[in-house]
C-alpha atoms as a PDB file:
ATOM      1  CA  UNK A   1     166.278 136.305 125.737  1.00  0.00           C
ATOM      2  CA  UNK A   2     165.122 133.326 127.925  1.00  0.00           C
ATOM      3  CA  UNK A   3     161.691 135.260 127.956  1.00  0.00           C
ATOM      4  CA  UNK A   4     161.160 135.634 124.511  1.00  0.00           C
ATOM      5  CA  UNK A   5     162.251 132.001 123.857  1.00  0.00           C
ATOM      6  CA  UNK A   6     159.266 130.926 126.177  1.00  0.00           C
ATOM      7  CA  UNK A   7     156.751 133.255 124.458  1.00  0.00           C
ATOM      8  CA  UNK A   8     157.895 131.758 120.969  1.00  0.00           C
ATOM      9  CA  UNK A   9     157.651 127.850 122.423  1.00  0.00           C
ATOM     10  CA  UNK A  10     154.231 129.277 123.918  1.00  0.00           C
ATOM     11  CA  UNK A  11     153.552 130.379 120.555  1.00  0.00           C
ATOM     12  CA  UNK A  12     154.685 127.058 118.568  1.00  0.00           C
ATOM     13  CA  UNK A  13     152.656 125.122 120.785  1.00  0.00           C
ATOM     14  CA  UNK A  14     149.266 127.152 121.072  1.00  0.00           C
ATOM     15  CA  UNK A  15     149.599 127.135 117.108  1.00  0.00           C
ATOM     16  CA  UNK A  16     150.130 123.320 117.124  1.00  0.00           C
ATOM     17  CA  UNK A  17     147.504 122.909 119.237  1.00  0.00           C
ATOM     18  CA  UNK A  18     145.034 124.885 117.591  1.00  0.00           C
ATOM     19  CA  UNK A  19     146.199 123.010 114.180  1.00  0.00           C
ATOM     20  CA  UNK A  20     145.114 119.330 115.883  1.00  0.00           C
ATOM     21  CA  UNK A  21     141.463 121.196 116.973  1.00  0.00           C
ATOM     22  CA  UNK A  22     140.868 122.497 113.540  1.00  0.00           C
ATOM     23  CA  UNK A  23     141.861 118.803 112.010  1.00  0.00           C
ATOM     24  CA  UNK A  24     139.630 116.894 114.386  1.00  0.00           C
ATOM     25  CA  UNK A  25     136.767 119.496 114.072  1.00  0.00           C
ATOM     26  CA  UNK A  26     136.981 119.170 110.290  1.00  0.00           C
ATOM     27  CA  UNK A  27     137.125 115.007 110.688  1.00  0.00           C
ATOM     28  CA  UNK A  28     133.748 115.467 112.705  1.00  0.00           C
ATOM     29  CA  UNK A  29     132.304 117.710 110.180  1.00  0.00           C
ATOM     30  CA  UNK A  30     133.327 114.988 107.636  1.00  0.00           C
ATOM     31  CA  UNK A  31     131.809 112.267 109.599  1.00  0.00           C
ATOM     32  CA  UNK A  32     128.343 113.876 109.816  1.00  0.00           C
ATOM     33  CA  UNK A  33     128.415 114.714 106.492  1.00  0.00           C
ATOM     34  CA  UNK A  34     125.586 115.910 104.249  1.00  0.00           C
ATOM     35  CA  UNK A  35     123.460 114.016 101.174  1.00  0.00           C
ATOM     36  CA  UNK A  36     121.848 116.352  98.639  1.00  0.00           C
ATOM     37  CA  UNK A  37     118.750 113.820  97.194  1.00  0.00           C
ATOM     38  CA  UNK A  38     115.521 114.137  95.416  1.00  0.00           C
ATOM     39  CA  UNK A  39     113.394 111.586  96.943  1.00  0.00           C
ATOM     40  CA  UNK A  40     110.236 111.583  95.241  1.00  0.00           C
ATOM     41  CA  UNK A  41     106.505 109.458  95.557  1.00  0.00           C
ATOM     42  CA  UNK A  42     104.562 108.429  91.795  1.00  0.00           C
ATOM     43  CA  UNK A  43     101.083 108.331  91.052  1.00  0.00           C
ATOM     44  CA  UNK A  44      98.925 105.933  93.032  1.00  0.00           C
ATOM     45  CA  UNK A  45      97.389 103.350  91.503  1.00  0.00           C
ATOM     46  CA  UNK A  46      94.617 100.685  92.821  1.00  0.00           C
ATOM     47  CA  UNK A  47      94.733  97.148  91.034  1.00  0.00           C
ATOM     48  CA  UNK A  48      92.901  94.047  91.657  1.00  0.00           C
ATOM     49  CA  UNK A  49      94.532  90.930  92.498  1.00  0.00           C
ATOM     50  CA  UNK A  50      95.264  90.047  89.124  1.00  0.00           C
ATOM     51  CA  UNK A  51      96.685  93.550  88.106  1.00  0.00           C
ATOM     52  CA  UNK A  52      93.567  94.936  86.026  1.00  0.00           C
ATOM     53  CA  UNK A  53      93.558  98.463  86.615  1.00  0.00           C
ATOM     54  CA  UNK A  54      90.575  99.652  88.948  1.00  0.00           C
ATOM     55  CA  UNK A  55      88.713 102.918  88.777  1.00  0.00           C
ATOM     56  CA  UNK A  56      89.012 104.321  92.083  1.00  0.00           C
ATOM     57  CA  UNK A  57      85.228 105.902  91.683  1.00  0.00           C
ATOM     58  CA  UNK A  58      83.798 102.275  91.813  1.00  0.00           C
ATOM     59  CA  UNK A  59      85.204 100.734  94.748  1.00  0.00           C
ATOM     60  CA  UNK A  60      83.432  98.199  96.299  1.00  0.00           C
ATOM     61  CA  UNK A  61      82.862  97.173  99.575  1.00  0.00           C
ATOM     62  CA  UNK A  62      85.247  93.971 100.872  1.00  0.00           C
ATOM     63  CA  UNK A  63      86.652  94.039  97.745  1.00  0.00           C
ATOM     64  CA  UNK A  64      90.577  93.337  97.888  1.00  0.00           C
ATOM     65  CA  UNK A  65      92.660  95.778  96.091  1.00  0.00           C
ATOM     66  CA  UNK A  66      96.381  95.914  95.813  1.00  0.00           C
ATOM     67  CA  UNK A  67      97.563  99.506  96.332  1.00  0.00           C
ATOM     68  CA  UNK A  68     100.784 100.881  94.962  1.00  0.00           C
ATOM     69  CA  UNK A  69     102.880 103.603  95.029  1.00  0.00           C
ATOM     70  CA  UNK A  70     106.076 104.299  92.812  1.00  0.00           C
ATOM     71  CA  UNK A  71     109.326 105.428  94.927  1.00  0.00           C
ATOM     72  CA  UNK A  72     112.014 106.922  93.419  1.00  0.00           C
ATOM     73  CA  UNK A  73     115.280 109.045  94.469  1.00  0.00           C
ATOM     74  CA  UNK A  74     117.912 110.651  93.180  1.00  0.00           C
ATOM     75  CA  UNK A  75     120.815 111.057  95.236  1.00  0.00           C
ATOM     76  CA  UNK A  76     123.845 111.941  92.623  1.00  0.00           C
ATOM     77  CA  UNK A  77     125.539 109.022  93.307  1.00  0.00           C
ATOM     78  CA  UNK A  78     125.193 108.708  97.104  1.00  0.00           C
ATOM     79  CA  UNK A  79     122.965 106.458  99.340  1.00  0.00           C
ATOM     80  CA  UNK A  80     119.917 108.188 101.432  1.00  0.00           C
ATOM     81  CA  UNK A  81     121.564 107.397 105.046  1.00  0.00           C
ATOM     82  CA  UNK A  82     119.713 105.612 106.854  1.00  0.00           C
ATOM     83  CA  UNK A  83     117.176 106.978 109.803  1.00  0.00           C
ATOM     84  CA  UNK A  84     117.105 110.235 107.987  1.00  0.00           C
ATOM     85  CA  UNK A  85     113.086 109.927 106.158  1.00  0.00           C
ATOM     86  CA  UNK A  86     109.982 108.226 106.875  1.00  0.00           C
ATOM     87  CA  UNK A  87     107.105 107.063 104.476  1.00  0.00           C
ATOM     88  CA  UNK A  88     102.994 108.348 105.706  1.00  0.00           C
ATOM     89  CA  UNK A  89     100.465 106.648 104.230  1.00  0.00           C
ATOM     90  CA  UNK A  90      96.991 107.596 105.142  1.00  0.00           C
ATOM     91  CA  UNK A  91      93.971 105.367 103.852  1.00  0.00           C
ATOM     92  CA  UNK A  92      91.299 107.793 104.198  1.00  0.00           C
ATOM     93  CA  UNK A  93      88.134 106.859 106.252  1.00  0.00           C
ATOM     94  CA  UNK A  94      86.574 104.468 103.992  1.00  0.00           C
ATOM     95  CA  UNK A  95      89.549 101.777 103.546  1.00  0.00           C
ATOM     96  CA  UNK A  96      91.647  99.319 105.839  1.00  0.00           C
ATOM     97  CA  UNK A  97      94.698  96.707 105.292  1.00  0.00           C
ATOM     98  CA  UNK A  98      93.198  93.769 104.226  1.00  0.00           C
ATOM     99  CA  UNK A  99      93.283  91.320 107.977  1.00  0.00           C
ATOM    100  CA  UNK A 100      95.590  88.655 106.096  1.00  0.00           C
ATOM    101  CA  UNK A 101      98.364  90.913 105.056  1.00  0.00           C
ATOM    102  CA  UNK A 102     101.764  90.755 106.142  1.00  0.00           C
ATOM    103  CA  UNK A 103     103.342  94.766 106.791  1.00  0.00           C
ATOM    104  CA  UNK A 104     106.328  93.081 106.134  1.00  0.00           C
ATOM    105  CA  UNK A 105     105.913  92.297 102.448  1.00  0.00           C
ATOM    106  CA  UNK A 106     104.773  95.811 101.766  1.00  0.00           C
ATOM    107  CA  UNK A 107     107.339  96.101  99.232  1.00  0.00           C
ATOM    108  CA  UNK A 108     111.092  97.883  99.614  1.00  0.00           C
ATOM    109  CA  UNK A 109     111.007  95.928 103.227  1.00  0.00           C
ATOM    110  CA  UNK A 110     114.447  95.655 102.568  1.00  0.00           C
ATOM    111  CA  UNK A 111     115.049  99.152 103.377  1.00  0.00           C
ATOM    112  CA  UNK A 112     111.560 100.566 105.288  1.00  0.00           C
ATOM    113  CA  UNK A 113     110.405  99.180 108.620  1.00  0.00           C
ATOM    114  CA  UNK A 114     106.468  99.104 108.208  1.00  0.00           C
ATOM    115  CA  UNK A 115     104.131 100.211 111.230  1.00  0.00           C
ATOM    116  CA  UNK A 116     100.238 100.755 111.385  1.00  0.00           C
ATOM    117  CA  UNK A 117      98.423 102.542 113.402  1.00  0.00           C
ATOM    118  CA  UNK A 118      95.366 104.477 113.246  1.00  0.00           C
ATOM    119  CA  UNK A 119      95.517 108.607 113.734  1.00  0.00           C
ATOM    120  CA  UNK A 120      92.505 110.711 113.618  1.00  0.00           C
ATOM    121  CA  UNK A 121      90.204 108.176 112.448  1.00  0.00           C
ATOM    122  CA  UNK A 122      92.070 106.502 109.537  1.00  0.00           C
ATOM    123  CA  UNK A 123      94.758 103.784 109.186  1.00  0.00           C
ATOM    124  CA  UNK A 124      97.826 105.133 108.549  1.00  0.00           C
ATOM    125  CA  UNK A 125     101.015 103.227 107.513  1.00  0.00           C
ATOM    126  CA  UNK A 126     104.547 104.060 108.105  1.00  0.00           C
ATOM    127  CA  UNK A 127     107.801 102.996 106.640  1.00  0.00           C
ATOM    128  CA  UNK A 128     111.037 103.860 108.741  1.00  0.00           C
ATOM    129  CA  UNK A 129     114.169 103.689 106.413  1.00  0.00           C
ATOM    130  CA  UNK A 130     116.141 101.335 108.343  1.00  0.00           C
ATOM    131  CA  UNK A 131     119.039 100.568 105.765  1.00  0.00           C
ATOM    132  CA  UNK A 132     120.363 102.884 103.327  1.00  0.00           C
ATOM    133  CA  UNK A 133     118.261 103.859 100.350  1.00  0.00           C
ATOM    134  CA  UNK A 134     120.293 103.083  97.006  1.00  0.00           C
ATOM    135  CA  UNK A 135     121.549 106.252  94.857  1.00  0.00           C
ATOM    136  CA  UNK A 136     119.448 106.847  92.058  1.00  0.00           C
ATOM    137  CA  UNK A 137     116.764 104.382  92.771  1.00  0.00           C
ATOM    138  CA  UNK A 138     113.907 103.663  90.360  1.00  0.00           C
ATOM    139  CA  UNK A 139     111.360 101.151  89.383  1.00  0.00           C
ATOM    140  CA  UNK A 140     110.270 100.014  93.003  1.00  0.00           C
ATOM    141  CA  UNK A 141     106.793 100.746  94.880  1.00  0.00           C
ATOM    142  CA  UNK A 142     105.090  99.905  97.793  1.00  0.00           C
ATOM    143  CA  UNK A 143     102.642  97.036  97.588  1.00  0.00           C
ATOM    144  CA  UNK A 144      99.621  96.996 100.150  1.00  0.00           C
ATOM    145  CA  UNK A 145      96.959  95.019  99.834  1.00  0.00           C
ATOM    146  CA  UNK A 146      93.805  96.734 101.348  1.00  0.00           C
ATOM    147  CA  UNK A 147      89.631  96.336 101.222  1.00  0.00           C
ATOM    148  CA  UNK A 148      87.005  98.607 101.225  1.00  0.00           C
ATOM    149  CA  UNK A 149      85.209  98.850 104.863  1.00  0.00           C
ATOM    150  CA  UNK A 150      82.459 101.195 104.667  1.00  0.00           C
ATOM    151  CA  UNK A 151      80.284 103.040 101.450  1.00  0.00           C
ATOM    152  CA  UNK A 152      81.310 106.762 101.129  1.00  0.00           C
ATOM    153  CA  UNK A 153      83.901 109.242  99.818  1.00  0.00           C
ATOM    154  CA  UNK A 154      87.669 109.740 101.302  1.00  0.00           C
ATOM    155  CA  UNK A 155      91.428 110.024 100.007  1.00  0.00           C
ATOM    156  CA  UNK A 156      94.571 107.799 100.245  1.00  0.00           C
ATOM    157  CA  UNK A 157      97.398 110.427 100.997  1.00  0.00           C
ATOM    158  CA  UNK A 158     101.223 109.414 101.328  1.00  0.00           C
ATOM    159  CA  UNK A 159     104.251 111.631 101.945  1.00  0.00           C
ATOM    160  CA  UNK A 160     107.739 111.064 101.599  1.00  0.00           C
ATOM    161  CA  UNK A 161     109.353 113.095 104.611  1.00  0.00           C
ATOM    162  CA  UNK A 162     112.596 114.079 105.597  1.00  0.00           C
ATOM    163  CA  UNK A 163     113.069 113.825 109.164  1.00  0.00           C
ATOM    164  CA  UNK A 164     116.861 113.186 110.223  1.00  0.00           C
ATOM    165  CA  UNK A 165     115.424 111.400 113.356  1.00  0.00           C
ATOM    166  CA  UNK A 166     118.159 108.996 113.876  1.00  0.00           C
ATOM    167  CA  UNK A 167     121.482 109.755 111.437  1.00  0.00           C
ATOM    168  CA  UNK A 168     124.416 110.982 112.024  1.00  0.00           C
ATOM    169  CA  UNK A 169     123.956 112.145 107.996  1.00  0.00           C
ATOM    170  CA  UNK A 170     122.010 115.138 107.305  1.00  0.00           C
ATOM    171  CA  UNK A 171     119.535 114.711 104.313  1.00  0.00           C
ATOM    172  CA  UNK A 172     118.489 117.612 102.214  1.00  0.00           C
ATOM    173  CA  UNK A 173     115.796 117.520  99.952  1.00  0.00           C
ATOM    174  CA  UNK A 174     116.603 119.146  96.082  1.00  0.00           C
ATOM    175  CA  UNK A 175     113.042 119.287  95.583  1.00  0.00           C
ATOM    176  CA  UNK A 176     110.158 119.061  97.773  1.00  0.00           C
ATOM    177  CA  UNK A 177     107.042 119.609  95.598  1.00  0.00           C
ATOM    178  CA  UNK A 178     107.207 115.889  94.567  1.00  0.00           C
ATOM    179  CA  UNK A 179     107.511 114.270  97.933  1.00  0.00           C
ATOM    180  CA  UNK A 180     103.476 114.088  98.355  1.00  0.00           C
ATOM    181  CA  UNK A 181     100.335 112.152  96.295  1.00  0.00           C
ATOM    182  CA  UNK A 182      97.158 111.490  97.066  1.00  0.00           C
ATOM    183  CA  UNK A 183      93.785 109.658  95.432  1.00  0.00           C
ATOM    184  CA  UNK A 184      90.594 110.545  96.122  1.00  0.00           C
ATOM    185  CA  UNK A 185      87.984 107.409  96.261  1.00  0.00           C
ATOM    186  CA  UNK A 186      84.913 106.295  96.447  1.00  0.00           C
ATOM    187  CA  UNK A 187      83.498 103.032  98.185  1.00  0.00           C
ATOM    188  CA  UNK A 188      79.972 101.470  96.778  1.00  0.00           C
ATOM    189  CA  UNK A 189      78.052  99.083  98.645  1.00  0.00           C
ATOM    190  CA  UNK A 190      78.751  95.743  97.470  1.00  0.00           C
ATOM    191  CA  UNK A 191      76.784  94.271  94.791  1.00  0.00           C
ATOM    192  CA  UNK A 192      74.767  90.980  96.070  1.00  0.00           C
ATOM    193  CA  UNK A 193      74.646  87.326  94.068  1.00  0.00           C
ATOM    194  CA  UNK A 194      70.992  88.077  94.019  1.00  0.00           C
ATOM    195  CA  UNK A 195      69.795  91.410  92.646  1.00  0.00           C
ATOM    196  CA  UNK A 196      66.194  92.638  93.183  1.00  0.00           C
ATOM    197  CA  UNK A 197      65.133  95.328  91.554  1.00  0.00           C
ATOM    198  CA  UNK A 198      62.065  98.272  92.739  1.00  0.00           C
ATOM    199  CA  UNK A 199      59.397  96.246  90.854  1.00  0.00           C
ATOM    200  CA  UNK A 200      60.564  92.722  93.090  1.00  0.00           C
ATOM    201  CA  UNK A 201      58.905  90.469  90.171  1.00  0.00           C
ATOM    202  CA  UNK A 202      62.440  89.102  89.339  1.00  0.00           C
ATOM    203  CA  UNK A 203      65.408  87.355  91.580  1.00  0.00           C
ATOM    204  CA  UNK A 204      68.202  85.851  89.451  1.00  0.00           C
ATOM    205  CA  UNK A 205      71.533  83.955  90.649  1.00  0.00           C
ATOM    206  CA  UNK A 206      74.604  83.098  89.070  1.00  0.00           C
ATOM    207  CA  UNK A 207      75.662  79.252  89.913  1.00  0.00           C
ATOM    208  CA  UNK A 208      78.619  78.424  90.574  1.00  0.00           C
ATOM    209  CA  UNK A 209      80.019  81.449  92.098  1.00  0.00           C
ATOM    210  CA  UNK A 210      82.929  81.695  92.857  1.00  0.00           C
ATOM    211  CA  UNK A 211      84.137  79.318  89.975  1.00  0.00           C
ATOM    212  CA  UNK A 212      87.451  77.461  90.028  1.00  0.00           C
ATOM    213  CA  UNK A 213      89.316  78.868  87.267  1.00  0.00           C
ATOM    214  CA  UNK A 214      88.648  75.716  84.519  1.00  0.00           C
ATOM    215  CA  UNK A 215      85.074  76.607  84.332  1.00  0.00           C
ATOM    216  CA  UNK A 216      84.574  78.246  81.281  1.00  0.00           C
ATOM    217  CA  UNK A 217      80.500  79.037  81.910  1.00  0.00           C
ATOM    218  CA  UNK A 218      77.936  79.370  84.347  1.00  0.00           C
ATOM    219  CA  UNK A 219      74.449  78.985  84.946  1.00  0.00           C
ATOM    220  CA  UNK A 220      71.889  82.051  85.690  1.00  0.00           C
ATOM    221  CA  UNK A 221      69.461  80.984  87.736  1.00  0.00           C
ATOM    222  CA  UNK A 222      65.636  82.542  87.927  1.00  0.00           C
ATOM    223  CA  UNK A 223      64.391  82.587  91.922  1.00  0.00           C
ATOM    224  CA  UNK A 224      61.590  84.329  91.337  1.00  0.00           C
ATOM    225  CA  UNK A 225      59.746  85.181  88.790  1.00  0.00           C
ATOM    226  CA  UNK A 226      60.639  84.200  84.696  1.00  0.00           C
ATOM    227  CA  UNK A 227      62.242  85.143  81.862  1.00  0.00           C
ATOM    228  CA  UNK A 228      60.170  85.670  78.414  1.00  0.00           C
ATOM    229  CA  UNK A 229      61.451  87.508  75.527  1.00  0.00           C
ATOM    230  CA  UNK A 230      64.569  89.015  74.280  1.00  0.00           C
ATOM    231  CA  UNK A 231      67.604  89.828  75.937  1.00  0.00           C
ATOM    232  CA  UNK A 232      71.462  91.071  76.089  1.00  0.00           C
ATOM    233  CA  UNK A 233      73.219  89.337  78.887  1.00  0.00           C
ATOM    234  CA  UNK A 234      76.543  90.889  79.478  1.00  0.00           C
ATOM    235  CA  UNK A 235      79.927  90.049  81.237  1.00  0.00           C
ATOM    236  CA  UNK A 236      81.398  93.467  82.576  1.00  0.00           C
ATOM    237  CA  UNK A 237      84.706  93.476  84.996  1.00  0.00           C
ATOM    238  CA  UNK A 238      84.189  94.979  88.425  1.00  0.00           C
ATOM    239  CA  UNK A 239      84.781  98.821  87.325  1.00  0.00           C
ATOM    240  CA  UNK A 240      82.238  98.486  84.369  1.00  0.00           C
ATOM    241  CA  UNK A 241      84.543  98.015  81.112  1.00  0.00           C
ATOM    242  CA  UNK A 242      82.668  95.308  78.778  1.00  0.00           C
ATOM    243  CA  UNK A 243      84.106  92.224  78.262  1.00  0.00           C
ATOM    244  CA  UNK A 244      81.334  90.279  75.768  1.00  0.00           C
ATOM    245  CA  UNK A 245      77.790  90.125  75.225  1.00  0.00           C
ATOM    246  CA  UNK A 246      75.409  88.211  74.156  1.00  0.00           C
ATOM    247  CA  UNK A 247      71.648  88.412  72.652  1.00  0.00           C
ATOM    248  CA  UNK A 248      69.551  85.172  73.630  1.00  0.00           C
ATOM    249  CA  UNK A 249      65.868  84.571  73.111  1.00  0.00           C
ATOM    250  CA  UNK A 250      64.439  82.869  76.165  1.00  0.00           C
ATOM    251  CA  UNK A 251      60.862  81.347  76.009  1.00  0.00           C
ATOM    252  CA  UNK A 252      59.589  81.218  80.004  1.00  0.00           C
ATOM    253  CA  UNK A 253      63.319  80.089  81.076  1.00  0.00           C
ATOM    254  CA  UNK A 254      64.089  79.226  84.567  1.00  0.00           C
ATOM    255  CA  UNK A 255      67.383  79.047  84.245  1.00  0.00           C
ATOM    256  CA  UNK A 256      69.964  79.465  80.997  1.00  0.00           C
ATOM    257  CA  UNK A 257      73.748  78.712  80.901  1.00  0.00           C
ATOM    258  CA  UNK A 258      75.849  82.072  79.584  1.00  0.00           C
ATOM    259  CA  UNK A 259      79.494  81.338  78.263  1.00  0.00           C
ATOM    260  CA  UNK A 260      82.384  83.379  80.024  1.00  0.00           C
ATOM    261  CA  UNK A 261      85.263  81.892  78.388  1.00  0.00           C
ATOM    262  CA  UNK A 262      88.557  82.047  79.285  1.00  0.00           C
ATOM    263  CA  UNK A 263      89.058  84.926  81.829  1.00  0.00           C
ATOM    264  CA  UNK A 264      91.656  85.354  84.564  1.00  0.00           C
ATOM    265  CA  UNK A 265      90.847  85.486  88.293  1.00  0.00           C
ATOM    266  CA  UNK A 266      88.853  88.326  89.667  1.00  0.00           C
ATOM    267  CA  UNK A 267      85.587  89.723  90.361  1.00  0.00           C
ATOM    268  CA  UNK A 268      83.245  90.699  87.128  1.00  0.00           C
ATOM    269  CA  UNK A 269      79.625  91.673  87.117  1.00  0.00           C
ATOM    270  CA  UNK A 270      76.879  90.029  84.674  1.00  0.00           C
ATOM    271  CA  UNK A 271      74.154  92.325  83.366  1.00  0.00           C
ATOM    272  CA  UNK A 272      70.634  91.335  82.022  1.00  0.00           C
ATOM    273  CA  UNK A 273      68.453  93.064  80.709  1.00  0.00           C
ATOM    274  CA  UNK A 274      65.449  92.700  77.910  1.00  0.00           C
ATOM    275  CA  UNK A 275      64.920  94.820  74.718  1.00  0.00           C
ATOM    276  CA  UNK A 276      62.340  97.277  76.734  1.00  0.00           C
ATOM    277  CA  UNK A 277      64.586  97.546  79.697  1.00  0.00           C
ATOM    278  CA  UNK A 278      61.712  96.857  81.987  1.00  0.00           C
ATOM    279  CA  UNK A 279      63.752  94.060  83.582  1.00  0.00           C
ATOM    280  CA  UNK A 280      67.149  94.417  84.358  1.00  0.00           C
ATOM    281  CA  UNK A 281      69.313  92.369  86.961  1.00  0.00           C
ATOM    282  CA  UNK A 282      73.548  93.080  87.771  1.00  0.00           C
ATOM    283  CA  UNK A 283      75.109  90.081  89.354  1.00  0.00           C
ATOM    284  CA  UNK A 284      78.101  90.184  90.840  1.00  0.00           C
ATOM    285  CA  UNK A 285      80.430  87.220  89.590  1.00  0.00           C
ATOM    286  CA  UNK A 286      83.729  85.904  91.292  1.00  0.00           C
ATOM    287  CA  UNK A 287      86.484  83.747  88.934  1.00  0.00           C
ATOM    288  CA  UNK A 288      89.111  82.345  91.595  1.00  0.00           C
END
């Protein structure tokens, strides 16, 4: 009797026991947890300073561009824990972060931890998520503001990866095949004040350049050779879209004033050329 009393109490407790080990191995199950998300990256897009869409065929070299990408997630209605994904952004060969920009105004800083560093021959940025990335998140992108370094061909890549590095929250991705974009590029050399053309009978200059942003024209200046005859002189921004024209009649001119108006800050490009096309001069143009 006394025997099977023990082998019961045995019983009751190894059950008891065994109860607390399940509830405590559940808790820590709990408290790692899992987040089902869609974390996703948009389609590049290079700006100048001002905003004005650039085509990314017609880079120039030192030429400032802003460069942003659109982040999204979607995380049905929970936060991407923090430590579990990391931002890559590769510049490509032919582009670098412009010297006075700040990594930490990169855009989201409030959530990624930005680091450069360069890898196989190209800068490449990365964003640690630091803080918890908000369910559901739209409308944000990464800002960088960046210059072309040398003329040539390469791609900006960027990939939105999920590592679970440093979380005690595992992060599944619901869709991979949007985590990655890219650009492909090209970088021109840049465009002097003075262009000379093959035949070399003509030097023009554009004066003042830059101009502050209340001058409304400028003068093109003749440093070698003249101007006789007809001609279209036009304004083009830096990828090439026109902007106004103009047909003048200049008799032997050294020197004529052309009217830009009223255009925001960038860089633009003036074009002359006569009626035969035997002359023709690009300038490149800066309005601060």
């Amino acid at each position: 009797m006394k025997f099977n009393l023990k082998i019961k109490s045995l019983r009751f407790k190894w059950l008891f026991f065994s109860s607390l080990l399940a509830i405590s191995l559940n808790s820590i199950g709990q408290n790692r947890g899992a987040v089902m998300a869609d974390p996703k990256l948009g389609k590049i897009e290079l700006t100048d300073l001002t905003g004005y869409v650039l085509d990314p065929a017609n880079l120039l070299e030192d030429q400032l561009i802003r460069l942003k990408i659109p982040v999204e997630s979607a995380s049905h209605g929970k936060p991407i824990p923090a430590g579990s994904c990391k931002i890559k952004i590769g510049f490509g060969s032919k582009l670098m972060l412009d010297s006075q920009f700040n990594l930490n105004s990169a855009g989201i800083g409030s959530y990624f931890k930005w680091t450069s560093a360069i890898n196989s021959g190209q800068l490449q940025v990365t964003g640690e998520l630091i803080n918890p990335l908000p369910a559901d998140l739209k409308s944000v992108s990464i800002d960088l503001r960046v210059k072309g370094t040398t003329e040539g061909n390469s791609t900006i890549t960027a990939n939105f990866l999920i590592t679970n590095h440093r979380t005690s929250i595992i992060l599944s991705d619901e869709d991979g095949a949007n985590n990655a974009t890219s650009l492909s590029y090209k970088v021109s050399k840049n465009i002097n004040q003075v262009a000379v053309m093959p035949d070399g009978d003509l030097k023009l200059g554009v004066f003042p350049n830059p101009a502050t942003k209340d001058v409304k024209s400028v003068v093109i200046k003749v440093a070698q050779g003249k101007l006789n005859g007809k001609y279209k002189v036009s304004l083009l921004d830096i990828t090439g879209k026109l902007l106004n024209a103009k047909d003048l009649q200049l008799n032997f001119a050294t020197n004529f004033a052309y009217e830009i108006g009223n255009i925001v800050g960038g860089q633009y490009l003036i074009k002359v050329v006569n009626t035969d096309g035997t002359q023709s001069r690009v300038l490149k143009f800066e309005k601060l």
